[in-house]
Protein backbone atom coordinates (compact mmCIF):
# COMPACT_ATOMS: atom_id res chain seq x y z
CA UNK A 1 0.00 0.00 0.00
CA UNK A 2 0.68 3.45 -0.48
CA UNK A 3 3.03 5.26 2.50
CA UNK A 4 1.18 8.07 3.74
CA UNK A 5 4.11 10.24 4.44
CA UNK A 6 5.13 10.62 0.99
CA UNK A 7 3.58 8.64 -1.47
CA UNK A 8 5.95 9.38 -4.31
CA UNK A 9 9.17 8.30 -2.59
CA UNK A 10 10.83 4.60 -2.62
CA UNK A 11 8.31 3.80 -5.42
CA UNK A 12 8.31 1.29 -7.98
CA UNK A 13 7.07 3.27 -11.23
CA UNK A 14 5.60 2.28 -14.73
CA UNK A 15 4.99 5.49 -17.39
CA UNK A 16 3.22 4.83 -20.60
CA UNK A 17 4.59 7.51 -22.78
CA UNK A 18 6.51 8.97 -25.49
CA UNK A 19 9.72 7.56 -26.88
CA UNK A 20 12.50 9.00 -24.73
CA UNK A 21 14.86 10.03 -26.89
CA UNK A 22 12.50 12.00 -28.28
CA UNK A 23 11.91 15.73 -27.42
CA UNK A 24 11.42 16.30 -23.57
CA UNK A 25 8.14 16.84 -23.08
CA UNK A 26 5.63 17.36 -19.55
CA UNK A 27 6.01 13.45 -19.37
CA UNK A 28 9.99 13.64 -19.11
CA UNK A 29 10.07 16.52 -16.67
CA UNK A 30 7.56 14.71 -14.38
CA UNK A 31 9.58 11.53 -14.80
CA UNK A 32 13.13 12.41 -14.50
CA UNK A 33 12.13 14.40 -10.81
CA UNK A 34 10.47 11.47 -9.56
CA UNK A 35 13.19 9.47 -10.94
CA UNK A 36 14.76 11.18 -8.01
CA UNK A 37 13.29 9.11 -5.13
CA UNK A 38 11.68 6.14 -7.13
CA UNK A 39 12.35 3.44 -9.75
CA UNK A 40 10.75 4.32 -13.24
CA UNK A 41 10.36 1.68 -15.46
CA UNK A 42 9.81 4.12 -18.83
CA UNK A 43 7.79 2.17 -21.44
CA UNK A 44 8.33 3.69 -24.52
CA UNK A 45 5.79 4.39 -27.29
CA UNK A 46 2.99 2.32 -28.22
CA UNK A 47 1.40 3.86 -30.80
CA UNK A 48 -1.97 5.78 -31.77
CA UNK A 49 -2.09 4.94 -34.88
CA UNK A 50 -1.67 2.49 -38.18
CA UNK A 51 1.82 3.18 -39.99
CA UNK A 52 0.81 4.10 -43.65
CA UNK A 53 2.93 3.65 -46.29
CA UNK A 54 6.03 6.35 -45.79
CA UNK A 55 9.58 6.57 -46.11
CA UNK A 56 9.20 7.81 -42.59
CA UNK A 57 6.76 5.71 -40.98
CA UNK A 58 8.48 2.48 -43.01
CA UNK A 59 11.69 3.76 -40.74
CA UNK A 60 10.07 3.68 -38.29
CA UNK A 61 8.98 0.33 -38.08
CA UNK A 62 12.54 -0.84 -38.27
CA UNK A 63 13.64 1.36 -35.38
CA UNK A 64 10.88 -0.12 -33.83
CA UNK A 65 11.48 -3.37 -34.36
CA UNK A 66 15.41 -3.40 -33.88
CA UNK A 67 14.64 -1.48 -30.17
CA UNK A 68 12.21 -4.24 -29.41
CA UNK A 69 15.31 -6.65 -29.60
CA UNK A 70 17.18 -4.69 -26.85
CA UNK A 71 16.63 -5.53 -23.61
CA UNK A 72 15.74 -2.96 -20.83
CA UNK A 73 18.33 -0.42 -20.00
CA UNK A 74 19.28 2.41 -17.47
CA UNK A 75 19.45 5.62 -19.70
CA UNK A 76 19.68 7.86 -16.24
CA UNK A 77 19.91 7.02 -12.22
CA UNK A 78 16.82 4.94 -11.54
CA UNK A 79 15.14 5.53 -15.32
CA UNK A 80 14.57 2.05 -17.14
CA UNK A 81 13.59 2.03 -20.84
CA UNK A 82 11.95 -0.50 -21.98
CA UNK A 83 10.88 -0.76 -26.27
CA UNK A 84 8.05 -2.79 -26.81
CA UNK A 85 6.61 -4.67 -29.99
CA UNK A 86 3.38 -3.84 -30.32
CA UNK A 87 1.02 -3.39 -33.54
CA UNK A 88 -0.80 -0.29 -33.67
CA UNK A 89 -3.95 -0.95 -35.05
CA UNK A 90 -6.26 -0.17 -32.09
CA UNK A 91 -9.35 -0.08 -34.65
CA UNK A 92 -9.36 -3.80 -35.03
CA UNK A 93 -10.25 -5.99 -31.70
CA UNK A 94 -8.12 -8.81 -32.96
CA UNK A 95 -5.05 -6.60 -32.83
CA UNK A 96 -6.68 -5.25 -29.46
CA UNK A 97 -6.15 -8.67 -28.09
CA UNK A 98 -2.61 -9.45 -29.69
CA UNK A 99 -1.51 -6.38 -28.24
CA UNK A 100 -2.81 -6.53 -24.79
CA UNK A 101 -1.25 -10.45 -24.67
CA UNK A 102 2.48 -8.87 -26.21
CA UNK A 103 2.52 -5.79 -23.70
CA UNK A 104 1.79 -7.87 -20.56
CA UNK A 105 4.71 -10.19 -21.73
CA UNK A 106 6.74 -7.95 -22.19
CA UNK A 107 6.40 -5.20 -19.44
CA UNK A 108 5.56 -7.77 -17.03
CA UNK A 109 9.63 -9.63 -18.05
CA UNK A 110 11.12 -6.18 -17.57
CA UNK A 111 9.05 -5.58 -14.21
CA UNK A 112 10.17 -9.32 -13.06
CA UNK A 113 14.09 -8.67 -14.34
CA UNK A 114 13.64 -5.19 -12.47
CA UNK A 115 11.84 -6.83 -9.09
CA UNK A 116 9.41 -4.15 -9.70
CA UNK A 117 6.94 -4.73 -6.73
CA UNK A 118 3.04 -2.99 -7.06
CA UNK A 119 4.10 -0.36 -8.97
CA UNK A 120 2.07 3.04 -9.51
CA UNK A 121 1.36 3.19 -13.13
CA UNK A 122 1.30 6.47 -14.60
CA UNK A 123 -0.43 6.15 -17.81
CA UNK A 124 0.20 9.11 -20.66
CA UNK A 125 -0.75 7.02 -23.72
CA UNK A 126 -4.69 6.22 -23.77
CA UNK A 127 -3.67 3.09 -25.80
CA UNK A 128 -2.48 1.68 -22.81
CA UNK A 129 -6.11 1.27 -21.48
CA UNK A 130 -5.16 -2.22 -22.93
CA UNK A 131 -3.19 -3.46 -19.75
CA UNK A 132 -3.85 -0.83 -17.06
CA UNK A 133 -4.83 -2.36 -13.98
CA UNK A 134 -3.44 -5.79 -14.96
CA UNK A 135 0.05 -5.21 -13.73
CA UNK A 136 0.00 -5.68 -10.73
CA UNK A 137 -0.21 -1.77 -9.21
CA UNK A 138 -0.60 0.37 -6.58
CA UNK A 139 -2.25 3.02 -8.30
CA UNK A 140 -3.08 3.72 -11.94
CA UNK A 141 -2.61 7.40 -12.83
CA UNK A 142 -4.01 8.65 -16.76
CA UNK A 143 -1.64 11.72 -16.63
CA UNK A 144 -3.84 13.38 -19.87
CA UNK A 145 -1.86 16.51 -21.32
CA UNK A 146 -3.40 16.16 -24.96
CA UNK A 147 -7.47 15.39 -26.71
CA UNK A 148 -5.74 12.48 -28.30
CA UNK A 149 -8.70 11.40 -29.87
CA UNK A 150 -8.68 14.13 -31.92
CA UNK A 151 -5.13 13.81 -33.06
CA UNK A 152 -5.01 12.93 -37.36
CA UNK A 153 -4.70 9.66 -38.45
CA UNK A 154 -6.00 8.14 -35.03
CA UNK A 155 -9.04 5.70 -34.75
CA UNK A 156 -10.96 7.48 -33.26
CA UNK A 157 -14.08 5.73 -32.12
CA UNK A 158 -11.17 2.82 -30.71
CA UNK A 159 -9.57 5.58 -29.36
CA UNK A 160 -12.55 6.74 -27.94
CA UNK A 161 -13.49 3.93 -26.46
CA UNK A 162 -9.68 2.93 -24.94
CA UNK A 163 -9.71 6.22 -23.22
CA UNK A 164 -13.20 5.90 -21.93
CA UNK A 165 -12.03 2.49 -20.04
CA UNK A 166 -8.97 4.02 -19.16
CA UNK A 167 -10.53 6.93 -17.61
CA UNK A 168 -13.18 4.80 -15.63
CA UNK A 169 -10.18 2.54 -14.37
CA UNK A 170 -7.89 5.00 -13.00
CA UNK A 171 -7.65 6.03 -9.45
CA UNK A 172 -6.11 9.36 -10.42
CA UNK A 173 -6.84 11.61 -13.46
CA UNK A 174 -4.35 14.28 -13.85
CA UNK A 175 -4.77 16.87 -16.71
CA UNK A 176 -2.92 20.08 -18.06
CA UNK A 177 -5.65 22.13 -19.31
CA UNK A 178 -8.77 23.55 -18.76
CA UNK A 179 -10.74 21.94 -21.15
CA UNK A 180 -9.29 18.33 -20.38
CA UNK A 181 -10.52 19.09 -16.79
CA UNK A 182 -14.24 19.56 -17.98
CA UNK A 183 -14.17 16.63 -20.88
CA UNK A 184 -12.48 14.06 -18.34
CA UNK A 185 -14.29 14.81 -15.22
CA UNK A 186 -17.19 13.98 -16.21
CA UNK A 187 -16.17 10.25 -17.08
CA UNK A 188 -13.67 10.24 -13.92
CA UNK A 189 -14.62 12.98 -10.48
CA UNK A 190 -11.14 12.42 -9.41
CA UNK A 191 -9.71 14.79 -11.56
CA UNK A 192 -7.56 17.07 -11.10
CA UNK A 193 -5.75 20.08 -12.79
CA UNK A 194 -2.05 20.15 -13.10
CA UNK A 195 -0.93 22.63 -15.19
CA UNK A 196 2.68 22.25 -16.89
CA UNK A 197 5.68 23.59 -15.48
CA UNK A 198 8.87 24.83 -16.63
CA UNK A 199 12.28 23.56 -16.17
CA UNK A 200 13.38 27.59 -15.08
CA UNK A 201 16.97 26.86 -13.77
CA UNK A 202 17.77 26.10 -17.70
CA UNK A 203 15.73 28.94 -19.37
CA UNK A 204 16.96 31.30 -17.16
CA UNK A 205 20.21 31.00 -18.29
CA UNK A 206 19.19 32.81 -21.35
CA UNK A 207 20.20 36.14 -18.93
CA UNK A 208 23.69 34.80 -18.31
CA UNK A 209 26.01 36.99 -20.12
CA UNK A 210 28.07 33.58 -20.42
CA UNK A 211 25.36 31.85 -22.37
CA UNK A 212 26.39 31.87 -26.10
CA UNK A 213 24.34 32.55 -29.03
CA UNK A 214 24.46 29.58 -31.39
CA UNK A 215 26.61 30.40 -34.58
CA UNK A 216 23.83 29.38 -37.00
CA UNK A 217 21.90 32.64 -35.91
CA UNK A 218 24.10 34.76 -33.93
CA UNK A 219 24.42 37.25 -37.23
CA UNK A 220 20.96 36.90 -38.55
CA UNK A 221 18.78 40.43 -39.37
CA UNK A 222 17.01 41.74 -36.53
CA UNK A 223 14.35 41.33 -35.44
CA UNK A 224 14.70 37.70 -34.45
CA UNK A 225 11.23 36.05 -34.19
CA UNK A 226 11.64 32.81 -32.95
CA UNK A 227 9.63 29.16 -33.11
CA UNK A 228 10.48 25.92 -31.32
CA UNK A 229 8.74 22.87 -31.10
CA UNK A 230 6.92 20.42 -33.50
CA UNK A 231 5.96 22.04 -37.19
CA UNK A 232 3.16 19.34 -37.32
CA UNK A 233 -0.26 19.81 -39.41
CA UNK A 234 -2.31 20.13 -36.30
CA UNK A 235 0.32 22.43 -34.42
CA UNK A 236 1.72 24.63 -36.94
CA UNK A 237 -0.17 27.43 -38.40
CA UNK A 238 1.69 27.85 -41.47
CA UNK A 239 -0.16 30.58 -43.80
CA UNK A 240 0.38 32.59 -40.55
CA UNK A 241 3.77 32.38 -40.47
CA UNK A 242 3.88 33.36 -43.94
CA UNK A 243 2.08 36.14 -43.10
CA UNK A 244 4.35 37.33 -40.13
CA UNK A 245 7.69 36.65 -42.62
CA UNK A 246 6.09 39.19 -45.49
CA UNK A 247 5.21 41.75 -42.74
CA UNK A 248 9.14 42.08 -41.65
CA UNK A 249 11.45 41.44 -44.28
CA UNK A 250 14.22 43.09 -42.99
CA UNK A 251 14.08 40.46 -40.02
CA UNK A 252 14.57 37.04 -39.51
CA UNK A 253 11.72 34.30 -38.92
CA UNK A 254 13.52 31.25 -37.21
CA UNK A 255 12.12 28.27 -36.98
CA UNK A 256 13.59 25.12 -34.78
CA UNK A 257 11.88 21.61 -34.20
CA UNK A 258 10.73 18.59 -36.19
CA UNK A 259 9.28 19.31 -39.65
CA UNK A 260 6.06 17.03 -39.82
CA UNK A 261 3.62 18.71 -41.94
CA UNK A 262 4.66 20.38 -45.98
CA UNK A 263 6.23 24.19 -44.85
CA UNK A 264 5.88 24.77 -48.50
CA UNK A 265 6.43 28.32 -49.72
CA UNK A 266 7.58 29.51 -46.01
CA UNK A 267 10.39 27.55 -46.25
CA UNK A 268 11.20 29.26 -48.94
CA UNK A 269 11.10 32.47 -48.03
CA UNK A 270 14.80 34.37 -48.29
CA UNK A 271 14.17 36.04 -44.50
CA UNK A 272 12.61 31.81 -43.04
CA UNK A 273 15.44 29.98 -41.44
CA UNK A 274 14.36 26.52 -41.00
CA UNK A 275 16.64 25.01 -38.82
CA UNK A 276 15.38 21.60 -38.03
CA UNK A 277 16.11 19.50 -34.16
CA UNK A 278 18.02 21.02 -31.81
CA UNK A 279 19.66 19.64 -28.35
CA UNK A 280 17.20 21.23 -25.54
CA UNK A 281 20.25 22.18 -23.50
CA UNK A 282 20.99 24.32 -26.52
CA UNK A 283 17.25 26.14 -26.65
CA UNK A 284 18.19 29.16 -23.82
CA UNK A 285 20.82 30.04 -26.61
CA UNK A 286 18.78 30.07 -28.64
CA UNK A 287 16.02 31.82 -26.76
CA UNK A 288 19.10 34.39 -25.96
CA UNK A 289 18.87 35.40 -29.63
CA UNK A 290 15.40 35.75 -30.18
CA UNK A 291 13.75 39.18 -30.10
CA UNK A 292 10.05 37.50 -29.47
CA UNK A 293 8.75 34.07 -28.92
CA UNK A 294 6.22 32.87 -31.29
CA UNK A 295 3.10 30.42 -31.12
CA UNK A 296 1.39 30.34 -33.95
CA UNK A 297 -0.87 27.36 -33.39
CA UNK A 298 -3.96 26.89 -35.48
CA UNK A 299 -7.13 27.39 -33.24
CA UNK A 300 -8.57 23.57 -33.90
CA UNK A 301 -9.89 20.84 -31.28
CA UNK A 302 -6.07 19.46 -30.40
CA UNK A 303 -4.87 23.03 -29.63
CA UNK A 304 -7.41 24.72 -27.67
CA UNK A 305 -7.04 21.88 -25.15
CA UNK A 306 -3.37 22.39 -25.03
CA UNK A 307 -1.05 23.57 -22.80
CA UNK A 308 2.36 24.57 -24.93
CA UNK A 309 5.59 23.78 -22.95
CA UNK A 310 7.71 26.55 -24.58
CA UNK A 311 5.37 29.69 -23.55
CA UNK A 312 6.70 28.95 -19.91
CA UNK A 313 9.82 28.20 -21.46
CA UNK A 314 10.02 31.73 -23.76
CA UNK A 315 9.09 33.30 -20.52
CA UNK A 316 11.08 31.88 -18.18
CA UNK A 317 14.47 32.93 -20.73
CA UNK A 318 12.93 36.42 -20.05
CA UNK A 319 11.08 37.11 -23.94
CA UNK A 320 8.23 38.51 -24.62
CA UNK A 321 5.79 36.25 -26.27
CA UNK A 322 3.06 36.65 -29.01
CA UNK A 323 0.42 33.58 -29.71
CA UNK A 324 -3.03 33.19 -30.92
CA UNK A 325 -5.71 32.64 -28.92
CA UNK A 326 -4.89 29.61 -27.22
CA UNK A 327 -6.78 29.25 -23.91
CA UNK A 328 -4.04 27.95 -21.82
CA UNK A 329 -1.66 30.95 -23.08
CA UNK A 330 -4.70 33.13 -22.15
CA UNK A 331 -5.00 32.19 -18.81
CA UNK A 332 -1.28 33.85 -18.19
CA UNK A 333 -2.53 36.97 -18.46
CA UNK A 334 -0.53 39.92 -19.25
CA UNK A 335 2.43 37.87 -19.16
CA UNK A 336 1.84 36.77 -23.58
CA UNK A 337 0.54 39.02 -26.36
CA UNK A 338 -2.78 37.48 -27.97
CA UNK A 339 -3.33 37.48 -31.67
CA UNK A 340 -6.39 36.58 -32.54
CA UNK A 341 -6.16 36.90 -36.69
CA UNK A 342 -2.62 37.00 -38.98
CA UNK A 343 -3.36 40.97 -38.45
CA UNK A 344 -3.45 41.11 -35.18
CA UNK A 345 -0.88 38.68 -34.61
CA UNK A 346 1.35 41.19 -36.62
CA UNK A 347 0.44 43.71 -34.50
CA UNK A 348 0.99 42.21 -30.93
CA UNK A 349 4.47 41.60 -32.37
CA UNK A 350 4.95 44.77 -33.27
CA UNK A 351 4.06 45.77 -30.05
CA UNK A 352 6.67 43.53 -28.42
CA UNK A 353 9.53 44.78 -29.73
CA UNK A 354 9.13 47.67 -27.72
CA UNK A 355 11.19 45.68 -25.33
CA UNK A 356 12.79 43.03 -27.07
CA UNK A 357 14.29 40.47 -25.62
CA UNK A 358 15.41 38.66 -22.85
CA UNK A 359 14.46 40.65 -19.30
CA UNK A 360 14.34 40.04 -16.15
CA UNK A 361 11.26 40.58 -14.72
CA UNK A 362 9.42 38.46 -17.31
CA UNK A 363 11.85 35.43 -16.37
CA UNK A 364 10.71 35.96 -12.35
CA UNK A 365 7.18 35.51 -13.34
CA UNK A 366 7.98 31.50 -13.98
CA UNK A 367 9.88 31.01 -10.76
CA UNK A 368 6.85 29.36 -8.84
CA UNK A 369 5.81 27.71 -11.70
CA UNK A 370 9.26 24.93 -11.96
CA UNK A 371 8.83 21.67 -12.59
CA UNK A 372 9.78 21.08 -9.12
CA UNK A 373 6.49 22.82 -7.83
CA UNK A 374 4.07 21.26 -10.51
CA UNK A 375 5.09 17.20 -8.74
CA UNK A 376 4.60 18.62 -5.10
CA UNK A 377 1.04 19.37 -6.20
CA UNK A 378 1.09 16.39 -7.94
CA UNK A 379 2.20 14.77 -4.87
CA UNK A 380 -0.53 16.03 -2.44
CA UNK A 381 -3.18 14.49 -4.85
CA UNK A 382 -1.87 11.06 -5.00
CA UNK A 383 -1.57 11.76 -1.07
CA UNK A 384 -5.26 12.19 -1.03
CA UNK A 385 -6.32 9.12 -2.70
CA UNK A 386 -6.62 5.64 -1.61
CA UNK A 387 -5.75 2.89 -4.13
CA UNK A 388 -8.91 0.62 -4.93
CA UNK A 389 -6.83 -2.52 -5.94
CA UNK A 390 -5.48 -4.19 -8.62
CA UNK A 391 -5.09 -7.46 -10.58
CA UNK A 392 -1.52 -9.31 -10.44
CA UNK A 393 -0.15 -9.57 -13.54
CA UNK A 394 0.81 -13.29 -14.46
């Protein structure tokens, strides 16, 4: 059972997530802090949906399947990754079943190999619903930061139904936003808001006069107006950018992060610097250089329940920041510029570079808000449930 005094310390740990070499995301701050005090056996990405027939996705079915040969490994102090085989196709109940046999085989070797004992299971991938609950925990947590059911490409109604299940099972419901809060509660009453954090010791270091400027824009025209993150078709607002590069053409639009939808004529564009992945430790050097932070995500039903990392990150390295009218960035007040049409957007940024830059004040107004803070509220509500029990996996 759970100990009372902490209940996130000396912990045996399952997350249903992301691949982790991918980008860090809320997931990987939450992880790596509890990582801290507590085992974490990190099971890397199931799937949403079907591969189609890509160059990319075909890659990555042989990553997938080459990883799925490796056996579970220590990629940081008390952080296990585990790859999984697993066939995502969620849509068809026969691959349903295949799947939920395969991921209990396999997670439940790694949790024997690892003597993971009643773990709590903190579940970010609604696919999962599969074996939550069958594992043998302590506690299963759906940690919801996205409407995944309205992601592209996703079968939905399976999708639909997965999370529904998942939502029912779990003992905790944590979201990021809002608008998760109202969809989810009403499936699950123990729900709870969480917003994100921000990992502020590392953004802040965009003030240090010994941070560097990266080469690849250190002599780029100013103004600097500055993108990280996924370019993806449902998070990347693309005839706005164009937009914002037409209205200042004597400045630079830069634009950092994996490229998953067409840029097409932005890319282009003699004053668009596209400059693909970056390390995150790198990002405050980046963020030294920009003049404004950007977030120009389309208004659709994936980004109005959203809750973008790199606003607390922009203002945490001290910059001003511009975005449309994304609730979540709303709720911040003051703190971000609101464009609510490619004019308007023009003008809030306009209206930035008044004071460009990095400053101090705006990089105090994300002190409370650390990464640190967001899992000691996170710890007070698994604090104030009680687990309701759980099948042993066999």
């Amino acid at each position: 059972m759970l100990r009372m005094e902490d209940p996130l310390r000396g912990r045996d740990m399952l997350c249903f997530s992301h691949d982790f070499t991918g980008d860090p995301l809320s997931k990987t701050h939450v992880m790596r802090i509890l990582a801290r005090d507590n085992r974490v056996l990190w099971v890397n990405s199931i799937g949403y949906r079907a591969p189609r027939a890509s160059a990319h996705d075909l890659r990555r079915v042989v990553d997938k399947l080459r990883a799925a040969a490796t056996p579970v490994r220590e990629v940081e102090k008390n952080l296990f990754v585990l790859s999984p085989l697993a066939i995502p196709a969620y849509g068809v109940p026969s691959m349903q079943a295949l799947n939920r046999v395969l991921l209990r085989l396999q997670v439940g070797r790694a949790m024997r190999a690892l003597r993971f004992s009643r773990p709590i299971n903190w579940v970010f991938n609604p696919a999962a619903a599969l074996v939550a609950g069958t594992l043998g925990e302590d506690l299963v947590i759906y940690y919801c930061v996205d409407e995944y059911t309205a992601f592209e490409g996703v079968p939905k109604a399976a999708l639909v139904d997965l999370e529904r299940r998942l939502l029912r099972r779990a003992d905790l419901v944590i979201v990021s936003a809002s608008r998760l809060f109202d969809a989810k509660a009403r499936e699950n009453p123990r729900t709870v808001l969480v917003r994100h954090g921000v990992d502020f010791a590392r953004f802040r270091t965009a003030l240090d006069p010994e941070t560097a400027i990266p080469a690849d824009v250190a002599r780029l025209p100013r103004p600097i107006l500055g993108y990280f993150g996924l370019m993806g078709t449902d998070w990347f607002d693309v005839p706005l950018l164009e937009h914002v590069a037409r209205a200042f053409p004597g400045g630079s639009v830069v634009l950092i992060g994996k490229v998953a939808t067409d840029l097409g004529a932005l890319a282009r564009m003699p004053n668009v610097h596209v400059l693909g992945r970056r390390p995150f430790a790198e990002l405050p050097g980046y963020c030294k250089a920009f003049d404004v932070g950007l977030l120009p995500f389309p208004i659709n039903e994936v980004t109005l329940a959203a809750n973008p990392l790199k606003v607390r990150e922009y203002l945490a390295a001290g910059l001003p920041v511009v975005s449309t009218a994304i609730p979540e960035v709303e709720v911040l007040g003051d703190a971000c510029r609101i464009g609510r049409d490619p004019a308007g957007f023009v003008r809030e940024i306009e209206a930035a570079l008044a004071s460009p830059g990095s400053r101090v004040d705006r990089s105090e107004s994300m002190r409370g808000e650390s990464w640190e803070a967001r899992v000691d509220e996170i710890r007070r509500h698994v604090g104030a449930i009680r687990p309701r029990g759980a099948a042993v996996a066999t």
